[in-house]
N, C-alpha and C. Protein backbone atom coordinates (compact mmCIF):
# COMPACT_ATOMS: atom_id res chain seq x y z
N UNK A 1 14.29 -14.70 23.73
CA UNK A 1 13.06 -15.33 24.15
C UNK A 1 12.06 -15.32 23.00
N UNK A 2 11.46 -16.52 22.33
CA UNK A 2 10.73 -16.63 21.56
C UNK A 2 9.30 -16.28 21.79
N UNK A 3 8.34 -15.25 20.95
CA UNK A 3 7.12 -14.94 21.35
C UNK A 3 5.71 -16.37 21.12
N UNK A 4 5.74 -16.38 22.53
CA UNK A 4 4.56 -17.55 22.07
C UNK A 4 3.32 -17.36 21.44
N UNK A 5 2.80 -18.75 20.38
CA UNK A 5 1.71 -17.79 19.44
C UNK A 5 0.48 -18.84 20.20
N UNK A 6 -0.67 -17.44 20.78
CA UNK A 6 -1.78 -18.33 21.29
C UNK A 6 -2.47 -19.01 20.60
N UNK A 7 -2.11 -19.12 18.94
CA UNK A 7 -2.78 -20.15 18.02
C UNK A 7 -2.42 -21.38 17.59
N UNK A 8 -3.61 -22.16 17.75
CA UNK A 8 -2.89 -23.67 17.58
C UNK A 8 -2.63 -23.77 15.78
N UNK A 9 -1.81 -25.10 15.83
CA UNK A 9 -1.10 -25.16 15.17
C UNK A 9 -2.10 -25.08 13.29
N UNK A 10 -3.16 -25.70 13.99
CA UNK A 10 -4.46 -25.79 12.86
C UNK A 10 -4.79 -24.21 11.94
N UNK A 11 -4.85 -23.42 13.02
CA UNK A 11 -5.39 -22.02 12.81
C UNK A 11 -4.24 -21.29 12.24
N UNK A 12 -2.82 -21.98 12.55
CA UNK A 12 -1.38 -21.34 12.21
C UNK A 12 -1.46 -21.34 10.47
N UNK A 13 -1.59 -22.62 10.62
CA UNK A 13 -1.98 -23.43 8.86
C UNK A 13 -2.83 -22.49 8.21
N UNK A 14 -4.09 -22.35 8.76
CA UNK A 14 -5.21 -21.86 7.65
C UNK A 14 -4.54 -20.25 7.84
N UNK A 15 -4.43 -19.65 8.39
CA UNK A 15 -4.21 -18.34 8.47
C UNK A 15 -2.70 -17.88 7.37
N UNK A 16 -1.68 -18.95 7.21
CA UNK A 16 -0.85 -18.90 6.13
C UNK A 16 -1.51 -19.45 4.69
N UNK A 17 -2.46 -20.23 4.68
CA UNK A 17 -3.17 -20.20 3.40
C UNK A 17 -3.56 -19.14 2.81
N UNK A 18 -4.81 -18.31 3.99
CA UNK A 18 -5.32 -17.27 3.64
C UNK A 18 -4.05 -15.94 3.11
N UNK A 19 -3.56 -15.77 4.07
CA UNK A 19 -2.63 -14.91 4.03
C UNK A 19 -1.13 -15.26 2.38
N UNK A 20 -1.48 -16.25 1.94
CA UNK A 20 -1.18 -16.78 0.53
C UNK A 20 -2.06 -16.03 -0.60
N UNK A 21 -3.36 -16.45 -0.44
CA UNK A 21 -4.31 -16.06 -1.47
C UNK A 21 -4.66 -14.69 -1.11
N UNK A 22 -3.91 -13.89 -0.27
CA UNK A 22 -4.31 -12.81 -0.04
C UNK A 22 -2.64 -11.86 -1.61
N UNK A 23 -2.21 -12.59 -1.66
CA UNK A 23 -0.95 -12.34 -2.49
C UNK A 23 -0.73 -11.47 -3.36
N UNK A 24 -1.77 -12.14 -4.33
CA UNK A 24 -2.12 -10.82 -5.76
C UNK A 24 -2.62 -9.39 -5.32
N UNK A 25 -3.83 -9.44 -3.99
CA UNK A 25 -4.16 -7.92 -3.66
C UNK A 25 -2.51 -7.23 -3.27
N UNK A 26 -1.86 -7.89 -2.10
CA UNK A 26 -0.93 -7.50 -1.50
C UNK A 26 -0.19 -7.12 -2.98
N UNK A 27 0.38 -7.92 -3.77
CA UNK A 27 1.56 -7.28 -4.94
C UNK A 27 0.55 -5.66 -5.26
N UNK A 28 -0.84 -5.62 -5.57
CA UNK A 28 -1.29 -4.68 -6.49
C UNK A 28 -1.47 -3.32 -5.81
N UNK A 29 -1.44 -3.31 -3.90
CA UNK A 29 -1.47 -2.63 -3.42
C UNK A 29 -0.33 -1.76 -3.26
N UNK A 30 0.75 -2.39 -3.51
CA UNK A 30 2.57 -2.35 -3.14
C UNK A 30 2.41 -1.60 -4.47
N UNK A 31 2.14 -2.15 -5.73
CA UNK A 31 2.56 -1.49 -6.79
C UNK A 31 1.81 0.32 -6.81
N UNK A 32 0.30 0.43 -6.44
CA UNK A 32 0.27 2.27 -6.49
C UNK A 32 1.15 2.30 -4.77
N UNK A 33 1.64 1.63 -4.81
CA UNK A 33 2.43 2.73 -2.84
C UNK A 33 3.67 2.67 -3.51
N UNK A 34 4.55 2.07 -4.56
CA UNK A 34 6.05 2.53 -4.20
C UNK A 34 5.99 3.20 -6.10
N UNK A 35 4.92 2.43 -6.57
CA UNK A 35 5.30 2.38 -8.25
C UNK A 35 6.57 1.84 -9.14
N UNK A 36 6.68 0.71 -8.76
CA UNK A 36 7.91 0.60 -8.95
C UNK A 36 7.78 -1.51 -8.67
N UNK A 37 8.26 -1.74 -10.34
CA UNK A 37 7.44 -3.18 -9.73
C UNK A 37 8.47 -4.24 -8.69
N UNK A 38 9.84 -3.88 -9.22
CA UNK A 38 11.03 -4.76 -8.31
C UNK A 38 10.81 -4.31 -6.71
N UNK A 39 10.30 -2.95 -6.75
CA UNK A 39 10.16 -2.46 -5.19
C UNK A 39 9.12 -3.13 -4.89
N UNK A 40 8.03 -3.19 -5.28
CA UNK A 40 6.64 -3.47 -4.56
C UNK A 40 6.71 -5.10 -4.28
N UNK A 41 7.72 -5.83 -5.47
CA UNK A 41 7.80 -7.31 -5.11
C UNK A 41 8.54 -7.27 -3.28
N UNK A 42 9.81 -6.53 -3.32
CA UNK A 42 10.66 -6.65 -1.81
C UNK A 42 9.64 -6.14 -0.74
N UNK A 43 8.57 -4.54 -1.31
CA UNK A 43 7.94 -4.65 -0.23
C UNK A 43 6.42 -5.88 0.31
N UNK A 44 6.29 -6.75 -0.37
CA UNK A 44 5.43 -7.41 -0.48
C UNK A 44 6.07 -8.37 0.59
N UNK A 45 7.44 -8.82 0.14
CA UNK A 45 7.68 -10.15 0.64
C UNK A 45 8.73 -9.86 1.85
N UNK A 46 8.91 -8.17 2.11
CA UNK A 46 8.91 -7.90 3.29
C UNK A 46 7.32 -7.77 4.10
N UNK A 47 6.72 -8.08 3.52
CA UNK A 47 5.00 -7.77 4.47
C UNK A 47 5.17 -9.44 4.82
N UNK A 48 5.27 -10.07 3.92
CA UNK A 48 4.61 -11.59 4.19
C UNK A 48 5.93 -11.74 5.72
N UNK A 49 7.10 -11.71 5.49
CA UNK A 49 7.89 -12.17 6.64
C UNK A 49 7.40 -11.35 7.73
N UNK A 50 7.22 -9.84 8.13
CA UNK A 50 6.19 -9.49 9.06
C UNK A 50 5.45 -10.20 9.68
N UNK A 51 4.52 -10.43 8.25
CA UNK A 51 2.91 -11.29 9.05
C UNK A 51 3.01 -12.04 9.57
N UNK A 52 3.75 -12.99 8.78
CA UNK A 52 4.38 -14.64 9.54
C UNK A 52 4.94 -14.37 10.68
N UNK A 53 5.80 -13.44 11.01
CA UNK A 53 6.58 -13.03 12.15
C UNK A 53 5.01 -12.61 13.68
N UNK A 54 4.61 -11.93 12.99
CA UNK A 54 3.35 -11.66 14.37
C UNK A 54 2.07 -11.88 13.99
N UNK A 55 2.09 -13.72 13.52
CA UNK A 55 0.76 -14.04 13.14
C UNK A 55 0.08 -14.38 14.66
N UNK A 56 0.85 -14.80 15.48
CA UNK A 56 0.00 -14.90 16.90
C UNK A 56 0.27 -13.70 17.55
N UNK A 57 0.07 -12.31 17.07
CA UNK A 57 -0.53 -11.96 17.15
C UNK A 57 -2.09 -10.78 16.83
N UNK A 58 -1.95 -11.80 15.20
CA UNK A 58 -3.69 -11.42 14.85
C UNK A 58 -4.99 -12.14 15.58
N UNK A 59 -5.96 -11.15 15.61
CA UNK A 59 -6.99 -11.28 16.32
C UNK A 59 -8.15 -12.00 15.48
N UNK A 60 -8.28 -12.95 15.90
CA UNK A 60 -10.03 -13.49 15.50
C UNK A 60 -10.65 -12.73 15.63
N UNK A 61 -11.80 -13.29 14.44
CA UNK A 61 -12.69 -12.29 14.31
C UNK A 61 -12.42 -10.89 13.35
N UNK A 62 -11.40 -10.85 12.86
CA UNK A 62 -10.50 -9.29 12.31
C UNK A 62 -10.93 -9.69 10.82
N UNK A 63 -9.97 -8.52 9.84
CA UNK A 63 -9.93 -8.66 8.58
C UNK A 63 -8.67 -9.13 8.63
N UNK A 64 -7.93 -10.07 8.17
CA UNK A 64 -6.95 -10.67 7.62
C UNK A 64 -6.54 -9.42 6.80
N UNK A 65 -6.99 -9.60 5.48
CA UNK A 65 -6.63 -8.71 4.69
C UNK A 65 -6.21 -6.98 5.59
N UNK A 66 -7.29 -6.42 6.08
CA UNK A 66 -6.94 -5.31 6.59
C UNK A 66 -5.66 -5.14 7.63
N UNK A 67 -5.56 -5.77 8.54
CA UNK A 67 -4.03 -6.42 9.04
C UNK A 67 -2.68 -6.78 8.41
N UNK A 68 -3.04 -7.64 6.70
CA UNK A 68 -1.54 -7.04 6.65
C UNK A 68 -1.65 -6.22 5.54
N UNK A 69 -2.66 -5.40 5.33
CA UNK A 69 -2.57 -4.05 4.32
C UNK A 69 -1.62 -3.12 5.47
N UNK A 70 -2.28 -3.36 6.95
CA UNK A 70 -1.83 -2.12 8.03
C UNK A 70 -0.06 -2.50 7.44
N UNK A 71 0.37 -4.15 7.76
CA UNK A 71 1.54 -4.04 7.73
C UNK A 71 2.53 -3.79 6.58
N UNK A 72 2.07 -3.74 5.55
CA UNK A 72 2.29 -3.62 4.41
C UNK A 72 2.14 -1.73 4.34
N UNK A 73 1.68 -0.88 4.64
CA UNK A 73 1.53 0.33 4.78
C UNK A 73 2.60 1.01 5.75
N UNK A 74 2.58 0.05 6.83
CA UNK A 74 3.41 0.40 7.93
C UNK A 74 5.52 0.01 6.99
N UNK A 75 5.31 -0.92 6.77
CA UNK A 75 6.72 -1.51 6.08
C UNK A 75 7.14 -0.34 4.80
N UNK A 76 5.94 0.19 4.06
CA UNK A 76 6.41 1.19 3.32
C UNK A 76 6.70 2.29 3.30
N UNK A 77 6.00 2.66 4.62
CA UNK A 77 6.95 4.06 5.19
C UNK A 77 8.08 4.12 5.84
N UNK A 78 8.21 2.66 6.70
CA UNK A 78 9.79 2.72 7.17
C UNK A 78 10.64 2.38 6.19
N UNK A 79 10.41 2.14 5.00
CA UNK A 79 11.54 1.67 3.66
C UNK A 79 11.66 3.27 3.29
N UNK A 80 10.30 4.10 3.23
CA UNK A 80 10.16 5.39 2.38
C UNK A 80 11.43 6.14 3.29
N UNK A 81 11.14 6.13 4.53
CA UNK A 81 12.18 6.76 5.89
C UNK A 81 13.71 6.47 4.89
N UNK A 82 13.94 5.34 5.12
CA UNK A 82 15.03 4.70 5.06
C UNK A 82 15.46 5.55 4.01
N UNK A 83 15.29 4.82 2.72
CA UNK A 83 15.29 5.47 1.43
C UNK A 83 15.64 6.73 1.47
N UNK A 84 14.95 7.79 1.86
CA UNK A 84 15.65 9.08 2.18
C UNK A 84 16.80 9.76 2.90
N UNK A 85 16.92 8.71 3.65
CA UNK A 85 18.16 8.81 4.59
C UNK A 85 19.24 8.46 3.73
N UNK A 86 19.26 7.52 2.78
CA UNK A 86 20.14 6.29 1.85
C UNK A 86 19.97 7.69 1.07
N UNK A 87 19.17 8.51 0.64
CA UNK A 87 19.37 9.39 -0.55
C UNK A 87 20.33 10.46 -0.55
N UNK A 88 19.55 11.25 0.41
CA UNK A 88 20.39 12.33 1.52
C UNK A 88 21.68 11.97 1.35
N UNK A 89 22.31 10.54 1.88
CA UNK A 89 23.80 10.17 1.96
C UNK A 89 24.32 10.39 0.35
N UNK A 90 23.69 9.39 -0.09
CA UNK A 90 24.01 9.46 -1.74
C UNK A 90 24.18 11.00 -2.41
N UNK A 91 23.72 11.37 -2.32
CA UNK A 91 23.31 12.48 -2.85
C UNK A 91 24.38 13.73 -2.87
N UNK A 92 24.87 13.60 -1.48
CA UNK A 92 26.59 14.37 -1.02
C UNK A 92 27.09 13.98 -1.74
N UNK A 93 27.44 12.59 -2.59
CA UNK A 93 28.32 11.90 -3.55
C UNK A 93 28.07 12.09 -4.49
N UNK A 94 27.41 11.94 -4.99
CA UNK A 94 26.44 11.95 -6.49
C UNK A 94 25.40 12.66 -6.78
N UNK A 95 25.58 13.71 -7.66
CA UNK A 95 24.54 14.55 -7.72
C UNK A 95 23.16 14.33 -8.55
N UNK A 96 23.58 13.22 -9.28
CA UNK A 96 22.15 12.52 -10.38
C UNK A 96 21.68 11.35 -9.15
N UNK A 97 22.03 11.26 -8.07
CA UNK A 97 21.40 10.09 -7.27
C UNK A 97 19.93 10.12 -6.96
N UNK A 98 19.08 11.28 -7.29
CA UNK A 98 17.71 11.00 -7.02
C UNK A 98 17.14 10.70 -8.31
N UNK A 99 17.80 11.15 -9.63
CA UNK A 99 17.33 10.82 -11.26
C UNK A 99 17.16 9.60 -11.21
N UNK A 100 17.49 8.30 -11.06
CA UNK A 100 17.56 7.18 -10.84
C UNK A 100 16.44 6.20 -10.12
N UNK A 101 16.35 7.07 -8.79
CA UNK A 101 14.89 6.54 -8.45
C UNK A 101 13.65 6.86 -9.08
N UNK A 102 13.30 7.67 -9.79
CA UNK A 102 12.62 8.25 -10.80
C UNK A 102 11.59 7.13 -11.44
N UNK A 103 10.37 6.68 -11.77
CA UNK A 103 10.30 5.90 -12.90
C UNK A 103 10.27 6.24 -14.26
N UNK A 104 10.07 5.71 -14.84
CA UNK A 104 9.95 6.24 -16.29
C UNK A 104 8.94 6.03 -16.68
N UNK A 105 8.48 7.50 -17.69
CA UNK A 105 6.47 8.09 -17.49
C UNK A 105 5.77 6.67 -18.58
N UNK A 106 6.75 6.40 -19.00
CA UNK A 106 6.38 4.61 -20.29
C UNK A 106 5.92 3.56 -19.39
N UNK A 107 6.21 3.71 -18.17
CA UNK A 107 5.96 2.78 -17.37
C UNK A 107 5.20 2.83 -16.63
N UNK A 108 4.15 3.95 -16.56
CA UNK A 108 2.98 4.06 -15.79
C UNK A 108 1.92 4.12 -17.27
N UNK A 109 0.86 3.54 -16.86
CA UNK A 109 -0.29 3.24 -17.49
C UNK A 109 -0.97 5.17 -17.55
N UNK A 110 -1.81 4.85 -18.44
CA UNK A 110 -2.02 6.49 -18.95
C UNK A 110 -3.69 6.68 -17.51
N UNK A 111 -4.28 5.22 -17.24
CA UNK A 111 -5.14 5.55 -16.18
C UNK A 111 -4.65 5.66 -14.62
N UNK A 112 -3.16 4.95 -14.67
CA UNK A 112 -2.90 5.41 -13.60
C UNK A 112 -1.75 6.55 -13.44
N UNK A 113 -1.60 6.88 -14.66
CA UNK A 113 -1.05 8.57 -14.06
C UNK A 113 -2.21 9.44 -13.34
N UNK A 114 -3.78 9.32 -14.23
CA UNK A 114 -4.29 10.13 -13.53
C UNK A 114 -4.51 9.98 -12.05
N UNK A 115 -4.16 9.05 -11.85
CA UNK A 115 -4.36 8.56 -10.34
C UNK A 115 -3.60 9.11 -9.28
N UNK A 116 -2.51 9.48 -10.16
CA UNK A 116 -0.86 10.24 -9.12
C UNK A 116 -1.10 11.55 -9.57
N UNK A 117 -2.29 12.09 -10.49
CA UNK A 117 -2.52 13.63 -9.66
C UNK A 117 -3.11 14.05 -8.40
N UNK A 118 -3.67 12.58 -8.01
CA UNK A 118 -4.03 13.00 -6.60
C UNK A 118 -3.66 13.29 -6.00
N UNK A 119 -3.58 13.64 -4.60
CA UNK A 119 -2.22 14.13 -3.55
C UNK A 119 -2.80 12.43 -2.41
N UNK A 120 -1.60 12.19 -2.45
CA UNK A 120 -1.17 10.94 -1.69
C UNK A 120 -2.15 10.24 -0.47
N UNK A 121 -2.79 11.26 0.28
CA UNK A 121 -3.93 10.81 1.11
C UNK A 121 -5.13 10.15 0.46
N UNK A 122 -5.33 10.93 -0.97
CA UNK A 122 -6.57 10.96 -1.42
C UNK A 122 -6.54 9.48 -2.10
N UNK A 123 -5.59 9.35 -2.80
CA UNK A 123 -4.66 8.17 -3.99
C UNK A 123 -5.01 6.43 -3.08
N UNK A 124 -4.31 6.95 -2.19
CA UNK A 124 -4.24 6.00 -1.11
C UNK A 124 -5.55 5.12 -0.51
N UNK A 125 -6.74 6.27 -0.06
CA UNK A 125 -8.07 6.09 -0.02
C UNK A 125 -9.17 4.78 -0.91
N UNK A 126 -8.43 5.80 -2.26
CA UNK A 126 -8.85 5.18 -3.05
C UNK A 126 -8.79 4.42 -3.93
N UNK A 127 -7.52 3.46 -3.26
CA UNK A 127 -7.05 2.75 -3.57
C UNK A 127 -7.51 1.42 -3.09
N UNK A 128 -7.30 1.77 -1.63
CA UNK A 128 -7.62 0.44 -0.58
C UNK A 128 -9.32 0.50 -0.78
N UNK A 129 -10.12 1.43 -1.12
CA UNK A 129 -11.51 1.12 -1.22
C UNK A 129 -11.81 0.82 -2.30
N UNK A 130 -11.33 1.33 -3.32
CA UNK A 130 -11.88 1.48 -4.85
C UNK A 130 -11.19 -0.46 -5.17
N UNK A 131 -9.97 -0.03 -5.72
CA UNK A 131 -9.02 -1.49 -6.41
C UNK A 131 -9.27 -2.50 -5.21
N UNK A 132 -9.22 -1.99 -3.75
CA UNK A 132 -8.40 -3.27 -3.02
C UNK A 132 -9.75 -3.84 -2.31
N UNK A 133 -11.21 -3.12 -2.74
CA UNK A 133 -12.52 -3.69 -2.10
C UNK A 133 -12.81 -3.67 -0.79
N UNK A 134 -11.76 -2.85 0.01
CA UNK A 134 -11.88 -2.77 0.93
C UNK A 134 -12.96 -2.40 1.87
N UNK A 135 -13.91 -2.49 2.99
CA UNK A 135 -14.71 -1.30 3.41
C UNK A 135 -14.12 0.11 4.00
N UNK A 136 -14.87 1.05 4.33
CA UNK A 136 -14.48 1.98 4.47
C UNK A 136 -14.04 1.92 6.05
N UNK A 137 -14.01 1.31 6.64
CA UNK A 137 -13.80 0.93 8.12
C UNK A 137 -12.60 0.27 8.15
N UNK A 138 -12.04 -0.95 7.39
CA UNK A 138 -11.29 -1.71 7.06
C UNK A 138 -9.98 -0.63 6.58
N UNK A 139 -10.30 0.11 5.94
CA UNK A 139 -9.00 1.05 4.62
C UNK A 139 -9.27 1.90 6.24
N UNK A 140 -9.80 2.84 6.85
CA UNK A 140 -9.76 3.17 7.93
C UNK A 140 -8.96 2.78 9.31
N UNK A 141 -8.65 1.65 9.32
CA UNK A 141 -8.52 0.89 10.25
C UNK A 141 -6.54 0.61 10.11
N UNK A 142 -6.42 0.45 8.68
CA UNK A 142 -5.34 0.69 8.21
C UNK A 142 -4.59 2.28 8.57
N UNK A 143 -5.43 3.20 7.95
CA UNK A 143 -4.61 4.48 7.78
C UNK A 143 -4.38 4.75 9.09
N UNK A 144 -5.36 4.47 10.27
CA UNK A 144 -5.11 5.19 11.65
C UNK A 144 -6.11 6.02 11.42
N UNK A 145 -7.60 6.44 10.77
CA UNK A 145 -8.25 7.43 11.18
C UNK A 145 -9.60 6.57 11.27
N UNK A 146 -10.28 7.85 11.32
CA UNK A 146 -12.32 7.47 11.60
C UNK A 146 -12.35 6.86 10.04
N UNK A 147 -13.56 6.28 10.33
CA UNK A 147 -14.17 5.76 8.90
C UNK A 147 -14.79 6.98 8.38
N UNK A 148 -15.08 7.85 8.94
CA UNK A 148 -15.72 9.39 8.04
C UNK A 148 -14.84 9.84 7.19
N UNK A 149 -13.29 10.27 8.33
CA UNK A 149 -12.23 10.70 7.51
C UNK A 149 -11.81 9.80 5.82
N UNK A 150 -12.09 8.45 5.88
CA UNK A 150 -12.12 7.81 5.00
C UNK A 150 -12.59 7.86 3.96
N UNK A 151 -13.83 8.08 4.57
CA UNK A 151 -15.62 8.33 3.42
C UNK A 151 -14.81 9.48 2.92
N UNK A 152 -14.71 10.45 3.45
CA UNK A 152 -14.20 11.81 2.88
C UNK A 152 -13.34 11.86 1.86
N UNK A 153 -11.75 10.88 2.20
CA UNK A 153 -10.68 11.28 1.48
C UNK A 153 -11.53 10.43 0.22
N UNK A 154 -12.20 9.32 0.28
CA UNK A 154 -12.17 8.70 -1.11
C UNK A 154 -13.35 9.75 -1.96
N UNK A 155 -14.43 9.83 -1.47
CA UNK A 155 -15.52 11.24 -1.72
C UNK A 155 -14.49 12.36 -2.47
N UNK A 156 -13.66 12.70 -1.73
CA UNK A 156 -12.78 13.89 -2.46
C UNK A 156 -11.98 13.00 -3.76
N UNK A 157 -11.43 12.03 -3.51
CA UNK A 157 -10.49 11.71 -4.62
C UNK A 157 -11.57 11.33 -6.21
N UNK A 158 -12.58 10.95 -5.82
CA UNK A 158 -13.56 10.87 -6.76
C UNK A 158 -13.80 11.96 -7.66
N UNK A 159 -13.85 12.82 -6.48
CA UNK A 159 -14.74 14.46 -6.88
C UNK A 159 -13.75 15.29 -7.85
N UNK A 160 -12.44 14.45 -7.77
CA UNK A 160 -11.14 15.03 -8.36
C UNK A 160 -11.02 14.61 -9.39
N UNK A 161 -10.91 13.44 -9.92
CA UNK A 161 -10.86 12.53 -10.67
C UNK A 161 -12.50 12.40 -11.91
N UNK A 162 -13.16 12.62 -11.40
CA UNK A 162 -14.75 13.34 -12.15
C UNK A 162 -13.77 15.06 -12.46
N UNK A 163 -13.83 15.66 -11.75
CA UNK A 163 -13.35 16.73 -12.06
C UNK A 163 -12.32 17.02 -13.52
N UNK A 164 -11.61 16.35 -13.39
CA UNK A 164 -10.54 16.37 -14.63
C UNK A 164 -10.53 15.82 -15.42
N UNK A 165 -11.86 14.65 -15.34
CA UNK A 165 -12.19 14.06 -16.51
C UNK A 165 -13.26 14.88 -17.39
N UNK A 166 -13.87 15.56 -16.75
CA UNK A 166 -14.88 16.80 -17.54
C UNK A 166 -14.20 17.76 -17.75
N UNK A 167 -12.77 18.41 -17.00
CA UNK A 167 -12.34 19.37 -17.86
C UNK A 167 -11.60 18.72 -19.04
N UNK A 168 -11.13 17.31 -19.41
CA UNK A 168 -10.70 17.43 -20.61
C UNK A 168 -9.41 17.25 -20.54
N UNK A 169 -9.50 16.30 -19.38
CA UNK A 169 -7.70 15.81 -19.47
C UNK A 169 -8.08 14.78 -18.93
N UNK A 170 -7.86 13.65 -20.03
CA UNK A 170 -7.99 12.16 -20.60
C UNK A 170 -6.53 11.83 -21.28
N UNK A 171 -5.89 11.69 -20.21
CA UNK A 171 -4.46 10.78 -20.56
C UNK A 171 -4.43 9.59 -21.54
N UNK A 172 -5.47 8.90 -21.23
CA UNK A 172 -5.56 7.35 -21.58
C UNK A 172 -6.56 7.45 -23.26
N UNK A 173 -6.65 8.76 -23.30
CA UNK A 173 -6.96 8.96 -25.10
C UNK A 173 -6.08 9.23 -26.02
């Protein structure tokens, strides 16, 4: 049984435009969540078939963008799931099978290593607010918490990131 979409066909149109020019954020968000640029392309264009898949049912009135950041967030933890399960297996077989997923440290930028000393809540925060312009309600709205908890994690990832730049660890010098 096919899900019917309560949007006419007009609103179907503009909402795949938008959700087009929404593209470049979507690749740049994928790239700090998997690090990894062949991954972040599959998880990207696993988000777009998502969206398209339950565009009737986004809500007027919403953030576009914040909707398919959710799904794009949501798609990278069930790949992250997966992935571990696929490792776990591998891994009985092959004992270098996690060396491989690895990136290589040439391939991260020297400002965004400092970014992956964060611990993953904080990274994340300040990601969708800082790079992705998000509001703090919006990147909220995504993670599943209050907009305080939000204010907070990015407040802390700041306070971290100031922090280690005054003690004197400047990667990118």
């Amino acid at each position: 049984m096919a899900y019917e979409s309560p949007l006419s066909a007009e609103q179907a149109a503009s909402l795949r435009r938008d959700l087009a020019a929404l593209l470049p954020e979507m690749r740049a968000y994928a790239r700090y969540l998997v690090r990894d640029s062949s991954r972040s392309d599959d998880l990207v264009q696993d988000t777009i078939v998502r969206a398209l898949a339950a565009l009737g049912q986004f809500q007027e009135n919403t953030s576009l963008k914040a909707w398919v950041f959710t799904i794009q967030r949501n798609a990278f933890y069930e790949q992250r799931r997966r992935s571990r399960r696929e490792d776990s297996a591998l891994q009985a077989h092959f004992d270098t099978a996690g060396e491989a997923l690895q990136p290589h440290a040439s391939q991260i930028s020297d400002m965004a290593r400092m970014l992956w000393t964060l611990p993953p809540l904080l990274r994340e925060a300040l990601v969708l607010v800082g790079a992705q312009e998000l509001t703090h309600e919006e990147a909220a709205e995504i993670c599943a918490v209050p907009p305080g908890t939000m204010r907070a994690r990015v407040s802390r990832a700041r306070a971290k990131l100031a922090e280690a730049f005054t003690a004197g660890e400047r990667p990118w010098e």
